[in-house]
PDB file of N, CA and C in Angstrom:
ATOM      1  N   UNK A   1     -23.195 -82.029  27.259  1.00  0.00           N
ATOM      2  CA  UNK A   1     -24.528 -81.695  27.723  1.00  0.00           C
ATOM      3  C   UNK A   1     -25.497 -81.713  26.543  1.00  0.00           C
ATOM      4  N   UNK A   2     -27.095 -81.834  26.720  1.00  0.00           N
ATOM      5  CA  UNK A   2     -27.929 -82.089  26.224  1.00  0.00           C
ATOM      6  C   UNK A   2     -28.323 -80.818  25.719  1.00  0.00           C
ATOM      7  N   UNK A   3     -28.942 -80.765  24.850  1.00  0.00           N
ATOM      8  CA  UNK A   3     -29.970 -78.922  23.960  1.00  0.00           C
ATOM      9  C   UNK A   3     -30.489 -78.563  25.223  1.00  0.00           C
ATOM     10  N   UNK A   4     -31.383 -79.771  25.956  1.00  0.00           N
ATOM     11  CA  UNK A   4     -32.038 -79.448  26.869  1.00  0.00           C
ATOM     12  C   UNK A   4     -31.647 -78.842  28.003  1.00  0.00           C
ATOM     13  N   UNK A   5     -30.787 -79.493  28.380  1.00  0.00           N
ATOM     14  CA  UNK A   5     -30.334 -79.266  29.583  1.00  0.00           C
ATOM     15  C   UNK A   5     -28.936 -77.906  29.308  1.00  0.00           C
ATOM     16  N   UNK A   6     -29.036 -77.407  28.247  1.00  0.00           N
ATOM     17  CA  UNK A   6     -28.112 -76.314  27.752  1.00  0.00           C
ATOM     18  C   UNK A   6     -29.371 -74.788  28.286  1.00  0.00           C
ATOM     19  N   UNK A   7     -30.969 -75.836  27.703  1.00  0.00           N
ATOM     20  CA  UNK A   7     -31.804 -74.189  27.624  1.00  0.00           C
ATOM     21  C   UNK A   7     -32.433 -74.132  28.730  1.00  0.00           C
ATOM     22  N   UNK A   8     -32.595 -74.840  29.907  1.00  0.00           N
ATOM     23  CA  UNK A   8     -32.401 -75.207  30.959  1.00  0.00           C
ATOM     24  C   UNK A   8     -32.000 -74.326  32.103  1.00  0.00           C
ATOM     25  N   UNK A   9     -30.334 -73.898  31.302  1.00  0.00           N
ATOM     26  CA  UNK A   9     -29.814 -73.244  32.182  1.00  0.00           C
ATOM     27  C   UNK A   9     -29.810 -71.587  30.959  1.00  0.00           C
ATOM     28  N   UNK A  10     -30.488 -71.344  30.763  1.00  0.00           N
ATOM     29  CA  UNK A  10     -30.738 -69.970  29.952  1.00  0.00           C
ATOM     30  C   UNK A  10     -31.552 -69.439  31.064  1.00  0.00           C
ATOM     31  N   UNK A  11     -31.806 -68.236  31.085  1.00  0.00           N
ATOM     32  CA  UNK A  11     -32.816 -67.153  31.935  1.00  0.00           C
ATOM     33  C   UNK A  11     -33.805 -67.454  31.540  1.00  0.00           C
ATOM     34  N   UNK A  12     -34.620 -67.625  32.059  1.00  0.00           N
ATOM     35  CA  UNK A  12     -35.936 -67.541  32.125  1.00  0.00           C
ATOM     36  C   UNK A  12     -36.766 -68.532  31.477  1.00  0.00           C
ATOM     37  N   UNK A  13     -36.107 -69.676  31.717  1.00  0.00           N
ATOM     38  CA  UNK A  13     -36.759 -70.557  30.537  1.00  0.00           C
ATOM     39  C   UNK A  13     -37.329 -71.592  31.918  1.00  0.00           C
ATOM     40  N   UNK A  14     -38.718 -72.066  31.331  1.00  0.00           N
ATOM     41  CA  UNK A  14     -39.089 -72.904  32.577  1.00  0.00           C
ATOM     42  C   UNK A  14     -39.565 -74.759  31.930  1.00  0.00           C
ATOM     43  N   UNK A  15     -39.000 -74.386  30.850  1.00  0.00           N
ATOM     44  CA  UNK A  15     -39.155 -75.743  30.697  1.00  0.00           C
ATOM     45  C   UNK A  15     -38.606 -76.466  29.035  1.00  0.00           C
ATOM     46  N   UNK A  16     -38.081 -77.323  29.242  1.00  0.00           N
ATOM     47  CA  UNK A  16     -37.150 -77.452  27.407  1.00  0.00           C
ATOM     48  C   UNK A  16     -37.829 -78.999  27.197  1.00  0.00           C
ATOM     49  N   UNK A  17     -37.473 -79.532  25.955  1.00  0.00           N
ATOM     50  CA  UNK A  17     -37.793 -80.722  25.649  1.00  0.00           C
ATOM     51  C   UNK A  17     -37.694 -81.086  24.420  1.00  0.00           C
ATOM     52  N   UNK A  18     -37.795 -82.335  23.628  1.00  0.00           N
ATOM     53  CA  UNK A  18     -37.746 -82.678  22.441  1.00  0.00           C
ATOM     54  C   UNK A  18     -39.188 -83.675  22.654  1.00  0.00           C
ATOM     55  N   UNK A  19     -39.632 -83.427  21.486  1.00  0.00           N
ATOM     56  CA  UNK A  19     -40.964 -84.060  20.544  1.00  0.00           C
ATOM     57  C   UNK A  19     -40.470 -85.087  19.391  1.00  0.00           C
ATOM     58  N   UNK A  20     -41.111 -85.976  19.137  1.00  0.00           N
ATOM     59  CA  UNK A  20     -40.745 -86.811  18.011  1.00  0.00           C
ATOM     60  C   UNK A  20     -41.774 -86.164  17.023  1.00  0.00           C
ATOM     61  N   UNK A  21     -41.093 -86.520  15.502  1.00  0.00           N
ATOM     62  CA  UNK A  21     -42.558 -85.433  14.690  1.00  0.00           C
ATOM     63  C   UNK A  21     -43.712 -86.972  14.324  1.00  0.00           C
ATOM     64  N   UNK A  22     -43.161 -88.307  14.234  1.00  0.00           N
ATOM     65  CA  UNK A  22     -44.348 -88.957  14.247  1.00  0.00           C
ATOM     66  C   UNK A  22     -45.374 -88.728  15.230  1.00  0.00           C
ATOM     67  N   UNK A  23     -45.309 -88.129  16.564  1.00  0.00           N
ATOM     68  CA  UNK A  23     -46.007 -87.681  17.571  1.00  0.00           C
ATOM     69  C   UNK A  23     -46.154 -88.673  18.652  1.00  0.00           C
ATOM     70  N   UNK A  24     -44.958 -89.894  18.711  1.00  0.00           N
ATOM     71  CA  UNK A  24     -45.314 -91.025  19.771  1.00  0.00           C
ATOM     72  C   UNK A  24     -44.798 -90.935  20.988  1.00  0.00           C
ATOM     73  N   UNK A  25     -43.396 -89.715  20.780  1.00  0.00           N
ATOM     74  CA  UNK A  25     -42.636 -89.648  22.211  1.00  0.00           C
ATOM     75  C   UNK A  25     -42.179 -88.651  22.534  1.00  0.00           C
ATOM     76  N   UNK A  26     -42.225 -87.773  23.515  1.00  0.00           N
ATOM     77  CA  UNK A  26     -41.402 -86.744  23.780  1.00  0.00           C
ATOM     78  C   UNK A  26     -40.587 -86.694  25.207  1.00  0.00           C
ATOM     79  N   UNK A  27     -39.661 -86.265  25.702  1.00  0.00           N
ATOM     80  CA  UNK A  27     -39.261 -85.624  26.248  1.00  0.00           C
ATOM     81  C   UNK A  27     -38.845 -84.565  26.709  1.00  0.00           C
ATOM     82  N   UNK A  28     -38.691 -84.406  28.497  1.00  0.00           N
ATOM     83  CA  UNK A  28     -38.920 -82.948  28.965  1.00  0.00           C
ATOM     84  C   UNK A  28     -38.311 -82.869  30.295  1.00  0.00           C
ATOM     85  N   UNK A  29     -37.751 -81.552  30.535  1.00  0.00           N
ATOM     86  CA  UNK A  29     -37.298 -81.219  31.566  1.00  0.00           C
ATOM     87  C   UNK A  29     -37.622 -79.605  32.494  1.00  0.00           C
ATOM     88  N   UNK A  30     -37.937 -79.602  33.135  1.00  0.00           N
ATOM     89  CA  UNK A  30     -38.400 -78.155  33.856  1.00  0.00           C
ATOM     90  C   UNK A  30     -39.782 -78.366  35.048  1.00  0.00           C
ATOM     91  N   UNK A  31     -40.653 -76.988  34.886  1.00  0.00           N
ATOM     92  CA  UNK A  31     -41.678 -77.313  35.624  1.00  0.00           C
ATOM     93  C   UNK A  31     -43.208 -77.554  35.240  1.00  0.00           C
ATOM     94  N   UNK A  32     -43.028 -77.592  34.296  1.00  0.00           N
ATOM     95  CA  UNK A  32     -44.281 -78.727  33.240  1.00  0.00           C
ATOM     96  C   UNK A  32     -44.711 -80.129  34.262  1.00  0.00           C
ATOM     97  N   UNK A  33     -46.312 -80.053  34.295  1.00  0.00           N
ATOM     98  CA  UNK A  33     -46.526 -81.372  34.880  1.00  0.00           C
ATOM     99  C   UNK A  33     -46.429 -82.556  33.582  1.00  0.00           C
ATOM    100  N   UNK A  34     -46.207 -83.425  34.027  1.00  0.00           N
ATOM    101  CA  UNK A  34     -46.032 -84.787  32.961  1.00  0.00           C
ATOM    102  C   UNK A  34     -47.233 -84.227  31.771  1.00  0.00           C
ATOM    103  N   UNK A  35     -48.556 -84.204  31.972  1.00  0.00           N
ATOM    104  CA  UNK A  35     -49.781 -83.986  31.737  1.00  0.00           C
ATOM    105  C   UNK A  35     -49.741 -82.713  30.332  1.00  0.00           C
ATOM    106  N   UNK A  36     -49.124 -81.483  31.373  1.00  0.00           N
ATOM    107  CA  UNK A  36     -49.109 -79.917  30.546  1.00  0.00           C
ATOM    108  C   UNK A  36     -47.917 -80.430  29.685  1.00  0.00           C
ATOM    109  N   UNK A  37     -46.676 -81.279  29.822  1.00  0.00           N
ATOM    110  CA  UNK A  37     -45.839 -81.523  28.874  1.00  0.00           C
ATOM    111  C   UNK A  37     -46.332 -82.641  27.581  1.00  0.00           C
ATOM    112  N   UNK A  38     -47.115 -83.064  27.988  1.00  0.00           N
ATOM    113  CA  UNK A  38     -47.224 -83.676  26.984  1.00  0.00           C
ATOM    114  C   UNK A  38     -48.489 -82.993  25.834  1.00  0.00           C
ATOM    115  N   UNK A  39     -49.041 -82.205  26.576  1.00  0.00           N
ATOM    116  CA  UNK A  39     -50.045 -81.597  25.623  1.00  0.00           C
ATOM    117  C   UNK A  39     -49.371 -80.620  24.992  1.00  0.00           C
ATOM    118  N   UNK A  40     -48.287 -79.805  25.732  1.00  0.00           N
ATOM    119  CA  UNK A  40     -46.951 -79.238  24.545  1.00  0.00           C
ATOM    120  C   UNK A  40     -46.413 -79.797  23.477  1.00  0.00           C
ATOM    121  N   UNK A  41     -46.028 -81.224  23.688  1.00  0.00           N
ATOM    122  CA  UNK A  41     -45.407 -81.639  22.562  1.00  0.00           C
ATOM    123  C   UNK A  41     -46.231 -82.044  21.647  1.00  0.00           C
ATOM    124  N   UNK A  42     -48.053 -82.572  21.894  1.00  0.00           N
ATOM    125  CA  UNK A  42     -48.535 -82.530  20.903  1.00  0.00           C
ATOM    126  C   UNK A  42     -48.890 -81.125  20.261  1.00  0.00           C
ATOM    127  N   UNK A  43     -49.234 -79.781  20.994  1.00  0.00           N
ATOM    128  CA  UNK A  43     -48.974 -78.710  20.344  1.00  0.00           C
ATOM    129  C   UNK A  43     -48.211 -78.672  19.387  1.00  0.00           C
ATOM    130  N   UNK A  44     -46.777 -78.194  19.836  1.00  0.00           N
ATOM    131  CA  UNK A  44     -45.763 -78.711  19.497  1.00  0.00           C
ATOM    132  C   UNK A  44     -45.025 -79.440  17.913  1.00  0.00           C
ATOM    133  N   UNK A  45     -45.995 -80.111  17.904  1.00  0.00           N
ATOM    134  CA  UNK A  45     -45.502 -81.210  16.373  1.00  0.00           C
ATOM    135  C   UNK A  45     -47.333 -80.779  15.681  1.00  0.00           C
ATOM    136  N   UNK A  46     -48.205 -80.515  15.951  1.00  0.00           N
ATOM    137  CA  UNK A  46     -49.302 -79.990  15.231  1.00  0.00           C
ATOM    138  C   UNK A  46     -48.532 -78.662  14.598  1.00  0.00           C
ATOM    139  N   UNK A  47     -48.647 -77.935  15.881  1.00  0.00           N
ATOM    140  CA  UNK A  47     -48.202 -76.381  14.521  1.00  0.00           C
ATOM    141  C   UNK A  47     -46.885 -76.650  13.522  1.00  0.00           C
ATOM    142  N   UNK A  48     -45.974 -77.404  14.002  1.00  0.00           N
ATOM    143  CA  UNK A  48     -44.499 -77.330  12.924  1.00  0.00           C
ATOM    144  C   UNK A  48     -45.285 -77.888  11.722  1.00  0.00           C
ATOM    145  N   UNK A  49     -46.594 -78.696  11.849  1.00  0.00           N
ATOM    146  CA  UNK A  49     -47.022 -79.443  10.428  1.00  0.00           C
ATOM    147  C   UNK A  49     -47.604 -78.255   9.557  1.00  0.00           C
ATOM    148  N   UNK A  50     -48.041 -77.634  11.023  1.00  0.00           N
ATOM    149  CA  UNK A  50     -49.044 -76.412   9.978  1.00  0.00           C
ATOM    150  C   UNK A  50     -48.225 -75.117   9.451  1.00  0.00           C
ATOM    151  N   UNK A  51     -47.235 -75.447   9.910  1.00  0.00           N
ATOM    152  CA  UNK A  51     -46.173 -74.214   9.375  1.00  0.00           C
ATOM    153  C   UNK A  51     -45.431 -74.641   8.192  1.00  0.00           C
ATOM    154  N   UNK A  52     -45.528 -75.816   8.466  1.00  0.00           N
ATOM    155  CA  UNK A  52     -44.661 -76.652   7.291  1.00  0.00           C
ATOM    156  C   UNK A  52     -45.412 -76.636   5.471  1.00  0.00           C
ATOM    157  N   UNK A  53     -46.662 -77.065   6.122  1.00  0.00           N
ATOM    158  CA  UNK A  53     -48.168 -76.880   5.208  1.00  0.00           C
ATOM    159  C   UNK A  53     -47.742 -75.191   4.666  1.00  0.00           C
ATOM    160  N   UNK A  54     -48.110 -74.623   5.206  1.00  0.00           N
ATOM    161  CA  UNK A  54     -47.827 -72.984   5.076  1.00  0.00           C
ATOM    162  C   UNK A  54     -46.799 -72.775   4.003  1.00  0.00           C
ATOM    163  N   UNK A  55     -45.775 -72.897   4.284  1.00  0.00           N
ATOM    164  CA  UNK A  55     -44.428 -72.772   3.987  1.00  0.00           C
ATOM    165  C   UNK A  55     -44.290 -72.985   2.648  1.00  0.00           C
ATOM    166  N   UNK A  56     -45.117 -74.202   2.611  1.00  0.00           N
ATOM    167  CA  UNK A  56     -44.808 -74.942   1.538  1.00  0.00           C
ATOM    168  C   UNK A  56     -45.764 -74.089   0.104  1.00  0.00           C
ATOM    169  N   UNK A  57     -47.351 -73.772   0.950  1.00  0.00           N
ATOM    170  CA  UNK A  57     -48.070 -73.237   0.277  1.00  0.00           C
ATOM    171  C   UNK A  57     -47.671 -71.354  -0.360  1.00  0.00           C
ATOM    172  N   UNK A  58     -46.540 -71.140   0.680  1.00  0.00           N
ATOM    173  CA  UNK A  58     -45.865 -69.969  -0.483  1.00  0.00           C
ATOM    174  C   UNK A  58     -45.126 -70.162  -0.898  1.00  0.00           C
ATOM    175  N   UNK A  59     -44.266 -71.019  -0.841  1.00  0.00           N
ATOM    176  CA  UNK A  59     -43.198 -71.459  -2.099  1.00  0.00           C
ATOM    177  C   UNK A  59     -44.169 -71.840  -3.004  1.00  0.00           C
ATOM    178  N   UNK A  60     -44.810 -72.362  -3.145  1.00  0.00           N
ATOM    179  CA  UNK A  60     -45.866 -72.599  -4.627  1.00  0.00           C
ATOM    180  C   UNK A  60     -46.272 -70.917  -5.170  1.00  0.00           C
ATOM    181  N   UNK A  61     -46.614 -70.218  -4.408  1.00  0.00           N
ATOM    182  CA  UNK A  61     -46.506 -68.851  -4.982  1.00  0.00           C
ATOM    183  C   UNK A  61     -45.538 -67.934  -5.501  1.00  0.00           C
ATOM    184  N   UNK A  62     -44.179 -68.182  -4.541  1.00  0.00           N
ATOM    185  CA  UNK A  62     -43.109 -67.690  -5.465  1.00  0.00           C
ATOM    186  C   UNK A  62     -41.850 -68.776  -4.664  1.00  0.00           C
ATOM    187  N   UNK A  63     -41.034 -69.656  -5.467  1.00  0.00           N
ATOM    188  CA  UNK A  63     -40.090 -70.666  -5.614  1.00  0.00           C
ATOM    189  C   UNK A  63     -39.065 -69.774  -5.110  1.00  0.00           C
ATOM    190  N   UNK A  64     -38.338 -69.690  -4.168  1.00  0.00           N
ATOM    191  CA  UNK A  64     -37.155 -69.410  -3.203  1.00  0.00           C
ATOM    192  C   UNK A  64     -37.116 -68.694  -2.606  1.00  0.00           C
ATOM    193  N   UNK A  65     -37.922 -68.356  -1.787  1.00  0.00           N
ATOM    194  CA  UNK A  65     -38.566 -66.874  -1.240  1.00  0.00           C
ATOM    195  C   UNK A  65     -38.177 -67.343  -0.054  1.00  0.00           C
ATOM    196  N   UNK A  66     -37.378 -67.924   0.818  1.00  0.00           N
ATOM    197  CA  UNK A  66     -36.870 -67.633   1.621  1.00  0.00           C
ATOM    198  C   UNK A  66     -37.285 -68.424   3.299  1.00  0.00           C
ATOM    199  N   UNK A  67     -38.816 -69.147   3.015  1.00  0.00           N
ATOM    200  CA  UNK A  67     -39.649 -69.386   4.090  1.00  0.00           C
ATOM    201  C   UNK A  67     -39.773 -70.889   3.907  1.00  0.00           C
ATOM    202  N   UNK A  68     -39.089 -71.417   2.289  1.00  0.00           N
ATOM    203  CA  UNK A  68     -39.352 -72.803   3.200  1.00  0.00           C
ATOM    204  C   UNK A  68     -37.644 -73.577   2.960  1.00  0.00           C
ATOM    205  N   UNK A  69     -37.652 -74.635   3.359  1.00  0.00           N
ATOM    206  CA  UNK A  69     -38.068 -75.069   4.701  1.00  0.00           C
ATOM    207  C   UNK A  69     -37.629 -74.386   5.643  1.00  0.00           C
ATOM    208  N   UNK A  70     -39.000 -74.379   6.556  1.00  0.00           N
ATOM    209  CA  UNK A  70     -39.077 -73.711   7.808  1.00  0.00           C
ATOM    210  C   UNK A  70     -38.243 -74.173   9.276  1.00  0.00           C
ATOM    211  N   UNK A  71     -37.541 -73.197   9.829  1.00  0.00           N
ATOM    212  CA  UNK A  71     -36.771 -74.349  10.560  1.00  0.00           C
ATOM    213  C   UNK A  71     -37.087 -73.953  12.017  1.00  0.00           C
ATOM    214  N   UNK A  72     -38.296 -73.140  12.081  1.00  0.00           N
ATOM    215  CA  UNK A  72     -38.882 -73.063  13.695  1.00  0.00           C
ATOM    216  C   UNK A  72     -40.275 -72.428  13.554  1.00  0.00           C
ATOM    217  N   UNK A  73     -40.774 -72.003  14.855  1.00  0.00           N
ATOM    218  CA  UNK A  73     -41.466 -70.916  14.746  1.00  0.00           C
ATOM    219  C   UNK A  73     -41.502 -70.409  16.435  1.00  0.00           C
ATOM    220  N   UNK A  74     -42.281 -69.319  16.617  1.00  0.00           N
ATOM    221  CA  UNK A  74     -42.154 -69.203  17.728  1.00  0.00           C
ATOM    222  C   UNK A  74     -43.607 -68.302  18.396  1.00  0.00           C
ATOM    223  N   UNK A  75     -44.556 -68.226  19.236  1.00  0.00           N
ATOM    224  CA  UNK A  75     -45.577 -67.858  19.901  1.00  0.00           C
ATOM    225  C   UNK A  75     -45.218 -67.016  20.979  1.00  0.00           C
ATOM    226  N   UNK A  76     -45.581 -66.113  20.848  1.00  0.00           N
ATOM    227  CA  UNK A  76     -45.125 -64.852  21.910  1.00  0.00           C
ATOM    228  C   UNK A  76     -46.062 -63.871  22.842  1.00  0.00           C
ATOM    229  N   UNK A  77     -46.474 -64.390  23.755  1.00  0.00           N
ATOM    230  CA  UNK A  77     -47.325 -63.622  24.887  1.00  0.00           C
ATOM    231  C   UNK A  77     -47.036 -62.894  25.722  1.00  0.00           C
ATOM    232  N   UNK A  78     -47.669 -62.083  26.323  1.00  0.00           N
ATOM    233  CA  UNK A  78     -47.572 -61.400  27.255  1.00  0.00           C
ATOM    234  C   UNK A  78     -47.232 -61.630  28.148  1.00  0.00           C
ATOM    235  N   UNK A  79     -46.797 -63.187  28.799  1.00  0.00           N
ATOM    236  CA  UNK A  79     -46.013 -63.319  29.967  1.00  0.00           C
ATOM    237  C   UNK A  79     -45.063 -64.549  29.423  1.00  0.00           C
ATOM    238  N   UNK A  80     -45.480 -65.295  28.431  1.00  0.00           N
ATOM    239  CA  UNK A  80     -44.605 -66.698  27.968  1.00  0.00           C
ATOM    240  C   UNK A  80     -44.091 -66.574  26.412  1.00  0.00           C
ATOM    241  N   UNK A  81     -43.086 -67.268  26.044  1.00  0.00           N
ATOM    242  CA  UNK A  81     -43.454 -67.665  25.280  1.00  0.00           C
ATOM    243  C   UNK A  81     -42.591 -68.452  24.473  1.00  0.00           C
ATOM    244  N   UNK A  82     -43.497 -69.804  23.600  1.00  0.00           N
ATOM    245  CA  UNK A  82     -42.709 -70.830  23.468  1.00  0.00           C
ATOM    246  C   UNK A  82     -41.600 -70.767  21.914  1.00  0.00           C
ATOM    247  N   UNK A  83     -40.488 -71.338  21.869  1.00  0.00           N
ATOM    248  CA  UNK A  83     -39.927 -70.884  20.985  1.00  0.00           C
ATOM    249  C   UNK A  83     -39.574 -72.341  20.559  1.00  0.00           C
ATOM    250  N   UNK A  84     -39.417 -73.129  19.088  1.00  0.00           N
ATOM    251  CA  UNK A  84     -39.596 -74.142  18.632  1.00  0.00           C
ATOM    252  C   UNK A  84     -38.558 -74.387  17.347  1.00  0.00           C
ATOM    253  N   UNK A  85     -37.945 -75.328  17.524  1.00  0.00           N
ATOM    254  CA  UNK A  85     -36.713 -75.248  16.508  1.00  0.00           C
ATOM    255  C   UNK A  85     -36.569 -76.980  15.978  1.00  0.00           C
ATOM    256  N   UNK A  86     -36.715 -77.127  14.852  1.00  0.00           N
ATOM    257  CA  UNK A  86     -36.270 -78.312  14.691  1.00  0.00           C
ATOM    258  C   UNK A  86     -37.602 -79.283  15.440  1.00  0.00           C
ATOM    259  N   UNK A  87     -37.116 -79.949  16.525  1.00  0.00           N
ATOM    260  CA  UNK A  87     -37.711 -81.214  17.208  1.00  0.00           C
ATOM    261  C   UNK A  87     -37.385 -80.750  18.463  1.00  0.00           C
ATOM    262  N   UNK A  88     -37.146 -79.057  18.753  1.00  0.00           N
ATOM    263  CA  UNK A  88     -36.760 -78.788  20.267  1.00  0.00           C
ATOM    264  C   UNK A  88     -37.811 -77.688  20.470  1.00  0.00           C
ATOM    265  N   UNK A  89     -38.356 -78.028  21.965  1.00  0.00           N
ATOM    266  CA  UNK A  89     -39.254 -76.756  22.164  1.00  0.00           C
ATOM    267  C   UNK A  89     -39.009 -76.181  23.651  1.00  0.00           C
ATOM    268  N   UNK A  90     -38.910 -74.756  23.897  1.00  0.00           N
ATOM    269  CA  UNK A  90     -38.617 -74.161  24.905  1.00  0.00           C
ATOM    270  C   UNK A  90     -39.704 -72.756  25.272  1.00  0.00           C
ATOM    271  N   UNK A  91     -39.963 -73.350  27.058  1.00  0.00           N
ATOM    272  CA  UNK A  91     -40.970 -72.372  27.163  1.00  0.00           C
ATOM    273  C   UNK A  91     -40.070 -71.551  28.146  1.00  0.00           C
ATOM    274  N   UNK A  92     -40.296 -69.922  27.900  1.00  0.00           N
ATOM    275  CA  UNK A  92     -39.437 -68.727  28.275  1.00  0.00           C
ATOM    276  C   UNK A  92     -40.600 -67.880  28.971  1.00  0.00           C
ATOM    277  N   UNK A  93     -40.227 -67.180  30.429  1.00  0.00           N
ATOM    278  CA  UNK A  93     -41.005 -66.295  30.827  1.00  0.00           C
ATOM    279  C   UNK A  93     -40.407 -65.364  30.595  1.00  0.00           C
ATOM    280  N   UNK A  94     -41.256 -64.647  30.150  1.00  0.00           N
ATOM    281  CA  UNK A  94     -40.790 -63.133  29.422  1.00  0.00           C
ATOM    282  C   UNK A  94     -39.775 -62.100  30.244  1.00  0.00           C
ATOM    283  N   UNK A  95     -40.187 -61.958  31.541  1.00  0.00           N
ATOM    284  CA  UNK A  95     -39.899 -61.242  32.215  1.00  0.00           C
ATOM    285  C   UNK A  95     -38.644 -61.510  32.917  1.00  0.00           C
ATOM    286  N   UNK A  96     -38.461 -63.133  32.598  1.00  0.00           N
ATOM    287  CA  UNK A  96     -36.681 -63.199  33.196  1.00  0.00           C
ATOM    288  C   UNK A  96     -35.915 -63.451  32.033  1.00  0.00           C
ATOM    289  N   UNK A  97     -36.321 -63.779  30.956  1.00  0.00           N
ATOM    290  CA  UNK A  97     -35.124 -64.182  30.022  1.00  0.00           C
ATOM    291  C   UNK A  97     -35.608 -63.537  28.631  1.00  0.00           C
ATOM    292  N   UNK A  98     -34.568 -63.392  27.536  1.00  0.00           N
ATOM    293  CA  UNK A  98     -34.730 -62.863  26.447  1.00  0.00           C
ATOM    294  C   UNK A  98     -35.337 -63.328  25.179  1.00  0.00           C
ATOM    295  N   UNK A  99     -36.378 -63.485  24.488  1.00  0.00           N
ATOM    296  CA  UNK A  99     -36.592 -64.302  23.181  1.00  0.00           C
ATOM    297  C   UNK A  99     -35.223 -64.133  22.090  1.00  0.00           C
ATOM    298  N   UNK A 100     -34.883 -63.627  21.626  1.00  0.00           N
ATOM    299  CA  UNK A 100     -34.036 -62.967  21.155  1.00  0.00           C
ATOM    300  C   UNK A 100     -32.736 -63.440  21.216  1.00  0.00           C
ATOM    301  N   UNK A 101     -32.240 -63.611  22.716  1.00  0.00           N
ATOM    302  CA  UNK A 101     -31.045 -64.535  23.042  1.00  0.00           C
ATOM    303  C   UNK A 101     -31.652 -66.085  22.570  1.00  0.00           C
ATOM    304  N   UNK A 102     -32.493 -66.293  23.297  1.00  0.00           N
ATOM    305  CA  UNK A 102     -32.896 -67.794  22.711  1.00  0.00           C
ATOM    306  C   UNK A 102     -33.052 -68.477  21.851  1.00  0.00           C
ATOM    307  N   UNK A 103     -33.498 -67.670  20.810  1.00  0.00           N
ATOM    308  CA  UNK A 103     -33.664 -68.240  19.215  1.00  0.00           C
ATOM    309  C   UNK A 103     -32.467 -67.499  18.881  1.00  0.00           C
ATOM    310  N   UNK A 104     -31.794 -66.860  18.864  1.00  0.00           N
ATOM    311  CA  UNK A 104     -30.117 -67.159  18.661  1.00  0.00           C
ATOM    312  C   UNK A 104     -29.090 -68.243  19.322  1.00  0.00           C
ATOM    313  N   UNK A 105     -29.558 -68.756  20.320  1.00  0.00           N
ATOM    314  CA  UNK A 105     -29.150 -69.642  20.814  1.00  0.00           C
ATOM    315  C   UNK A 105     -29.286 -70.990  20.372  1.00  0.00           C
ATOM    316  N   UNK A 106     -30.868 -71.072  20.240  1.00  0.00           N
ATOM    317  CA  UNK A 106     -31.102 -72.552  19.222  1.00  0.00           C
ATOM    318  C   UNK A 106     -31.194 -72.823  17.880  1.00  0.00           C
ATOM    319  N   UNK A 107     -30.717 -71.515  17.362  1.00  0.00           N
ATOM    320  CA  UNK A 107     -30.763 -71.395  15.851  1.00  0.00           C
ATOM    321  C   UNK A 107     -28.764 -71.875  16.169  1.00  0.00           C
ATOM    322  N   UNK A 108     -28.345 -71.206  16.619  1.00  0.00           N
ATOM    323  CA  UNK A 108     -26.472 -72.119  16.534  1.00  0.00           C
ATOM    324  C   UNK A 108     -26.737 -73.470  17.052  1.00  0.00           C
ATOM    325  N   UNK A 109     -27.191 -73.941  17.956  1.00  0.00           N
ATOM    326  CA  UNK A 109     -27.079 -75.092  18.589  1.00  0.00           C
ATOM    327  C   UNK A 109     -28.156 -76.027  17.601  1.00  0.00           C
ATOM    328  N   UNK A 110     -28.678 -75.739  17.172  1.00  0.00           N
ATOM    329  CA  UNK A 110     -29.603 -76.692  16.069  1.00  0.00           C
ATOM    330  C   UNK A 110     -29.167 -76.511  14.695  1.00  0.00           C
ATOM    331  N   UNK A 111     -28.631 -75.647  14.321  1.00  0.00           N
ATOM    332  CA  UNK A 111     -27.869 -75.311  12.914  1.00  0.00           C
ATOM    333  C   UNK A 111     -27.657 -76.800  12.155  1.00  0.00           C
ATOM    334  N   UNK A 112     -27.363 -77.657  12.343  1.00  0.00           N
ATOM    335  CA  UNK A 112     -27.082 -78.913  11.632  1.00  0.00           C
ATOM    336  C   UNK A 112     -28.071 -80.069  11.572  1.00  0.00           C
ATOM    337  N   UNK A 113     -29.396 -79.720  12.092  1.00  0.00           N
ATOM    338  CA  UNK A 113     -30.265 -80.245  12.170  1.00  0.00           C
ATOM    339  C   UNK A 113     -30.713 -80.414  10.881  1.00  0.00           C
ATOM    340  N   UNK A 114     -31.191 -81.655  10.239  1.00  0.00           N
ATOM    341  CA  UNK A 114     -32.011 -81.699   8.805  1.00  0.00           C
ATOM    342  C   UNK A 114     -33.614 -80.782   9.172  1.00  0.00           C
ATOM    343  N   UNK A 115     -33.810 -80.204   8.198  1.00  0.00           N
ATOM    344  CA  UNK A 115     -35.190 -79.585   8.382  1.00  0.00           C
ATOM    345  C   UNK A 115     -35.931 -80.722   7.440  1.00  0.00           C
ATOM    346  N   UNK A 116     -35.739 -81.696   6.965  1.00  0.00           N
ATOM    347  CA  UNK A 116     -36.234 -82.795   5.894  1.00  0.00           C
ATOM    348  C   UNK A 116     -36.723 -84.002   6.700  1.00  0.00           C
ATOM    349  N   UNK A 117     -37.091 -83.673   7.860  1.00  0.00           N
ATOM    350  CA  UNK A 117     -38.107 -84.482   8.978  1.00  0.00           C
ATOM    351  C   UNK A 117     -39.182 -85.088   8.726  1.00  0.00           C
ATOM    352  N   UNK A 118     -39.572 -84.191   8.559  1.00  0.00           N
ATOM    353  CA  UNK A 118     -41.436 -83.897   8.502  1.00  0.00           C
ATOM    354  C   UNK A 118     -41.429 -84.817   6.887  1.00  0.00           C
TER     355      UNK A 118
END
């Protein structure tokens, strides 16, 4: 089985997918219209740049501190929220499934992923 189709079947998750980081293709599975998925994945590959940018800009402040390379991030609302690993992004409603389980979940299942993408 696929990442996707692994977070898919997690609680509360309503929609999984992979982004390319050049930004030309993504894929997706859940209840995202074609439209709202694709404006995710350009979300999506914008913030990992700007986290990446970030990341990078405190390792220039102190060299091994722990934050780069960055190997997700994650946005957390009051009813959603999307959690981003690698080139995988998963949107979770709060109220049926756990953040917590999830980014433990795609932190093992992405573990071998190069973070040397970008």
């Amino acid at each position: 089985m696929s990442i996707v189709t692994d977070l898919l079947a997690k609680p509360g998750v309503i929609a999984a997918g992979e982004y390319a980081y050049r930004g030309d293709r993504f894929s997706y599975r859940g209840t995202l219209s074609d439209e709202h998925a694709r404006m995710a994945s350009i979300m999506c590959r914008a913030t990992t740049m700007g986290v990446n940018m970030e990341s990078r800009m405190l390792e220039a402040f102190q060299t091994r501190n722990g934050l780069y390379p960055p190997r997700g991030w994650v946005v957390h609302g009051p009813d959603y929220t999307v959690c981003v690993m690698a080139n995988v992004f998963c949107m979770l409603d709060n109220a049926q499934g756990s953040i917590n389980d999830m980014i433990g979940f795609m932190r093992q299942a992405l573990a071998k992923v190069s973070s040397n993408l970008i």
